[in-house]
Protein backbone atom coordinates (compact mmCIF):
# COMPACT_ATOMS: atom_id res chain seq x y z
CA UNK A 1 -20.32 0.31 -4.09
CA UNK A 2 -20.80 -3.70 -3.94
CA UNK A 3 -16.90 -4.59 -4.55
CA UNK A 4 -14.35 -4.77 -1.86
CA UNK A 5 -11.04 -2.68 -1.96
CA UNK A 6 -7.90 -4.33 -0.07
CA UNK A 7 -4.62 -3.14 0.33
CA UNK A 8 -1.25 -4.23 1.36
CA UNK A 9 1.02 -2.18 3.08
CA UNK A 10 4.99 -2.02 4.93
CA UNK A 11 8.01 -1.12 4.26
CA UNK A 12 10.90 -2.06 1.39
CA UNK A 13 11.31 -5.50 1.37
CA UNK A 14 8.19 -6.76 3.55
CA UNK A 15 7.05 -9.03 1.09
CA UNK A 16 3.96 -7.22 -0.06
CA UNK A 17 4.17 -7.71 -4.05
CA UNK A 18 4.57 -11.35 -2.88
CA UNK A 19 1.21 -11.54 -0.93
CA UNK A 20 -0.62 -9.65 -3.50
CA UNK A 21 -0.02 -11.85 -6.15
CA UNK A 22 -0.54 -14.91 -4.16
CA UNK A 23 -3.95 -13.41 -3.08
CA UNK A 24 -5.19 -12.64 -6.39
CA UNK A 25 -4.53 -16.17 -7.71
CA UNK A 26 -6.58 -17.82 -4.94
CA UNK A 27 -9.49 -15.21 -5.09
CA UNK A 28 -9.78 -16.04 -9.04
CA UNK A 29 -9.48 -19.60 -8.30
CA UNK A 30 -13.12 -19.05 -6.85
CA UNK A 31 -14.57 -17.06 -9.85
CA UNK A 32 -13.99 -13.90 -8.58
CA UNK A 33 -13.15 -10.82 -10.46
CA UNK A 34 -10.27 -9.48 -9.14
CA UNK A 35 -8.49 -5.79 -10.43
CA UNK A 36 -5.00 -5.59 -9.19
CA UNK A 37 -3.39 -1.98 -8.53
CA UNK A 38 -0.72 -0.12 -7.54
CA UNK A 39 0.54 3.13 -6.32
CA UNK A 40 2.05 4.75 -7.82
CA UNK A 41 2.25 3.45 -11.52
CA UNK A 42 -1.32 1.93 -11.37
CA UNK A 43 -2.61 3.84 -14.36
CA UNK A 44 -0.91 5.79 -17.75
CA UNK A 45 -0.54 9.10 -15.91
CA UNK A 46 0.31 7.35 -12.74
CA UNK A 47 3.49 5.77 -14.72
CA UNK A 48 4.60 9.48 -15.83
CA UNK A 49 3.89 10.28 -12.19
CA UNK A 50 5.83 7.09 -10.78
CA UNK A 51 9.30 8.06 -13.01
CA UNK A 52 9.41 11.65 -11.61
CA UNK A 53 8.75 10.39 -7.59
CA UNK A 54 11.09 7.67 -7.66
CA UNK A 55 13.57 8.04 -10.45
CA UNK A 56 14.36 11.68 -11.22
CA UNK A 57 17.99 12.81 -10.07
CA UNK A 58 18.01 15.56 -7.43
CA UNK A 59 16.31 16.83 -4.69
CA UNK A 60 12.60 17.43 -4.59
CA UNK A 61 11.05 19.06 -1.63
CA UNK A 62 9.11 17.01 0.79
CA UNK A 63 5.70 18.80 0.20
CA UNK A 64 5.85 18.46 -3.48
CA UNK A 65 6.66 14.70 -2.97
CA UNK A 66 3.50 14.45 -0.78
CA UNK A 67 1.66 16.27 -3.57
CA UNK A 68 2.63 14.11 -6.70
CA UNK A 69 1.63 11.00 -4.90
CA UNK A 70 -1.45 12.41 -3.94
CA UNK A 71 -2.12 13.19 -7.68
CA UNK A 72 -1.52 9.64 -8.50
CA UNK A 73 -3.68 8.14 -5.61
CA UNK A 74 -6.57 10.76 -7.10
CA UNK A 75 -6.49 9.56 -10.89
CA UNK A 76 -5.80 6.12 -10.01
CA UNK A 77 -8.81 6.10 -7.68
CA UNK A 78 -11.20 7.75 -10.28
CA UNK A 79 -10.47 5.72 -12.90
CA UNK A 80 -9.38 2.17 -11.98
CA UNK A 81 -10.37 1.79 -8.19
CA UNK A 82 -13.84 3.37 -8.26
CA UNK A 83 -15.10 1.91 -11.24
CA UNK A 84 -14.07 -1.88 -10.39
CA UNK A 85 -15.55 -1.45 -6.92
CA UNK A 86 -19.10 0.12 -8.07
CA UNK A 87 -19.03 -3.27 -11.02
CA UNK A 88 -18.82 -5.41 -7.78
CA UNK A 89 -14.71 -6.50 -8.39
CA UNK A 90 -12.50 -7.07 -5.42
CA UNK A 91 -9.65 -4.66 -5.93
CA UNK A 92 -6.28 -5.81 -4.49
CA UNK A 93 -3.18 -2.57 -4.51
CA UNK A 94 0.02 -2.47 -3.36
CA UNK A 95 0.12 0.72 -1.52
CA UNK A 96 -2.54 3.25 -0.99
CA UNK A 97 -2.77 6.30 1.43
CA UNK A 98 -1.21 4.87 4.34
CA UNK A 99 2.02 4.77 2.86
CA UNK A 100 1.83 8.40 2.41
CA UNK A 101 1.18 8.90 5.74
CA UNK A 102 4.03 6.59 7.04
CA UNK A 103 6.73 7.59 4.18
CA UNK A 104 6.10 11.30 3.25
CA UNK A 105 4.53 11.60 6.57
CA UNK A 106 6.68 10.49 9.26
CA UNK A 107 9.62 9.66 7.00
CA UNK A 108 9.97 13.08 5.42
CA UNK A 109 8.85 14.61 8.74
CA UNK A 110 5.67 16.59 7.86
CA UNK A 111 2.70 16.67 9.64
CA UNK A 112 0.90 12.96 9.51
CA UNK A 113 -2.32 14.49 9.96
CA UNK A 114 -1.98 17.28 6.96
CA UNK A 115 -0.66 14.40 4.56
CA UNK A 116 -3.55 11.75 5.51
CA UNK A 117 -6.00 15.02 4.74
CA UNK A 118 -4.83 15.51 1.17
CA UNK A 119 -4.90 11.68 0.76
CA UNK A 120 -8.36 11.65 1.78
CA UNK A 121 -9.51 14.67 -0.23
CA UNK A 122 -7.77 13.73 -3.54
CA UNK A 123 -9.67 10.41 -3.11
CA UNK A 124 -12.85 11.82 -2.01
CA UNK A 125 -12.72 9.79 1.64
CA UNK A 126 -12.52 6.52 0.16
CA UNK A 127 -10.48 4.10 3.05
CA UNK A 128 -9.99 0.11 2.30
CA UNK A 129 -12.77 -2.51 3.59
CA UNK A 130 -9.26 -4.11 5.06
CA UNK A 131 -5.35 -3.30 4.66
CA UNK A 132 -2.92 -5.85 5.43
CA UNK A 133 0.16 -4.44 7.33
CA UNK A 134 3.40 -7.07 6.56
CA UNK A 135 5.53 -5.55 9.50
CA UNK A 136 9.59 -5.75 9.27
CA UNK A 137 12.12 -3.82 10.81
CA UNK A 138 14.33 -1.88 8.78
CA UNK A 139 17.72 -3.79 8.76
CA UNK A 140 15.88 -7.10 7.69
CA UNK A 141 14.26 -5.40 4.83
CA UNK A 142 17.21 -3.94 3.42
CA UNK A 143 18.87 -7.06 3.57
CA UNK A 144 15.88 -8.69 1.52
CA UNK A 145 16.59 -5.51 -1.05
CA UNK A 146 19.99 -5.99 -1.25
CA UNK A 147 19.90 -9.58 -2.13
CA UNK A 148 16.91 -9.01 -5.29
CA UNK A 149 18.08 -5.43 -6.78
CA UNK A 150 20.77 -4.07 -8.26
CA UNK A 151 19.58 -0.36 -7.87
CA UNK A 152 17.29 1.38 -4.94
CA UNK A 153 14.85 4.02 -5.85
CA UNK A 154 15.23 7.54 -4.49
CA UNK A 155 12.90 6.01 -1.23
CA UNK A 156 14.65 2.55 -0.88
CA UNK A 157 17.64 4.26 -1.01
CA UNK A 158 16.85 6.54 2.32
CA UNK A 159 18.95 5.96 5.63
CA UNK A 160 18.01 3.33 8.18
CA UNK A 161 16.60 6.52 10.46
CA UNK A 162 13.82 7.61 7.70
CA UNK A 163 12.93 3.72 6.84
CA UNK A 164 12.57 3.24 10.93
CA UNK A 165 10.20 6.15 11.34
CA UNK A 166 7.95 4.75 8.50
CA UNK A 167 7.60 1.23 10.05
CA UNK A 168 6.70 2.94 13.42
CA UNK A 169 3.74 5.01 11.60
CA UNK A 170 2.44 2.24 10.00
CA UNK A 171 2.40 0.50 13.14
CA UNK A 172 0.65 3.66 15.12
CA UNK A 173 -1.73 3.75 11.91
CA UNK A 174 -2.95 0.13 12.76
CA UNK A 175 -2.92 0.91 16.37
CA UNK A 176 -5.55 3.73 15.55
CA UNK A 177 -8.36 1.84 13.34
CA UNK A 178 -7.39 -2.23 14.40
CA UNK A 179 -11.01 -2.89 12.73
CA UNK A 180 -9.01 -2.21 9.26
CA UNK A 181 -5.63 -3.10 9.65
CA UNK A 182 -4.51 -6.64 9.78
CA UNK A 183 -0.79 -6.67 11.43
CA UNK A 184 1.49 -9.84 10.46
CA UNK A 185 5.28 -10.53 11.60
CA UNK A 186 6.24 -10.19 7.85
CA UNK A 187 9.33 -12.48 9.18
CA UNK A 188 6.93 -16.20 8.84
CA UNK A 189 6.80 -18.05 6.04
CA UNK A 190 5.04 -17.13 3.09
CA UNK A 191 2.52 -19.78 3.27
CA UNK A 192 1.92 -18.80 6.94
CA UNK A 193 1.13 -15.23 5.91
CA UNK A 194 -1.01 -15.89 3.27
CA UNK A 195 -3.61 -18.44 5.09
CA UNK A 196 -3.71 -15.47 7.93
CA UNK A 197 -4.90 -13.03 4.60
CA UNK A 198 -7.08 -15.57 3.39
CA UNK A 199 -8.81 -16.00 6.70
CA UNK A 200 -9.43 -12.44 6.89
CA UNK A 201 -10.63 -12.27 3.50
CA UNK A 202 -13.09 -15.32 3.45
CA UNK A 203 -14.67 -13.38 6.61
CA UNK A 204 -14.71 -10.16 5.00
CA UNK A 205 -16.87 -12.05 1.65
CA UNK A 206 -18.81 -13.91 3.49
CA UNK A 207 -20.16 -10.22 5.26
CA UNK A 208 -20.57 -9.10 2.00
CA UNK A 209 -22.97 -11.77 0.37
CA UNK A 210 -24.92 -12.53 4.21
């Protein structure tokens, strides 16, 4: 593969959506072709998938949660990720299979280790050249939620305990491979944040075409 695959991770609220979007614009400013994704939701099924994780009423089991997004992450991977990085794209997401690790993970309380596996199989090993962590604590990025929505999805709408134990996986995550993670205070300004990305980025290209 000649493309490079970035992702942006952190918790509710941590500004990621923002970032993304302000990435992509600059990186097609230069003539690059950028593919923008998500998880879940990035693709047809994924959207079917995305309803049932984060909309439907009542309880679904923890290991069943783990398993639909894993089902997303594998068709979204096969058939929008894979493809743009073997054409030579950059691919930008929101979300990949950290935040499985950190939310169904260490938020739902199963083993971190077992849930990065089935990440890793359903996606046939593939990591990101870089992943951007936008750190927060939890009480700040509920307040950011509460002034933009109306409603919370089934994981927004978790108690402070489960959205605490997610930003301290993420954080252990980037502990563990520092070569791929990128850690910001998600608390600067926007334009701060993004000129730290950019930085990264630029470095990362310029690897790419030496």
């Amino acid at each position: 593969m000649t493309g490079l695959f970035l992702t942006l991770e952190g918790g509710d609220g941590s500004g990621k959506s923002t970032q993304s979007a302000l990435l992509t614009e600059w990186l097609a400013e230069q003539g690059r072709t950028v593919v923008h994704a998500r998880e879940p939701g990035g693709t047809e099924l994924g959207l079917e998938l995305r309803e049932i994780i984060l909309h439907r009423r009542g309880y679904i089991a923890p290991r069943a949660e783990a398993l639909l997004y894993a089902a997303d992450r594998a068709h979204n991977v096969a058939t929008v990720v894979r493809p743009a990085l073997e054409r030579g794209d950059i691919v930008i997401q929101d979300r990949y299979l950290d935040s499985s690790v950190a939310y169904q993970g260490a938020g739902r309380v199963l083993a971190t280790d077992e849930v990065r596996e089935l990440s890793l199989w359903a996606t046939e090993g593939l990591l990101p050249h870089l992943t951007v962590l936008l750190d927060l604590d939890a009480a700040t990025g509920r307040s950011r939620l509460d002034a933009s929505r109306t409603r919370y999805d089934r994981l927004e709408a978790e108690a402070e305990a489960f959205h605490t134990r997610v930003r301290d996986a993420y954080r252990a995550l980037a502990d563990a491979e520092p070569e791929r993670f990128l850690v910001l205070d998600a608390t600067r300004p926007v334009e701060e944040l993004q000129r730290s990305i950019r930085d990264r980025v630029s470095a990362l290209l310029a690897t790419l075409t030496a």
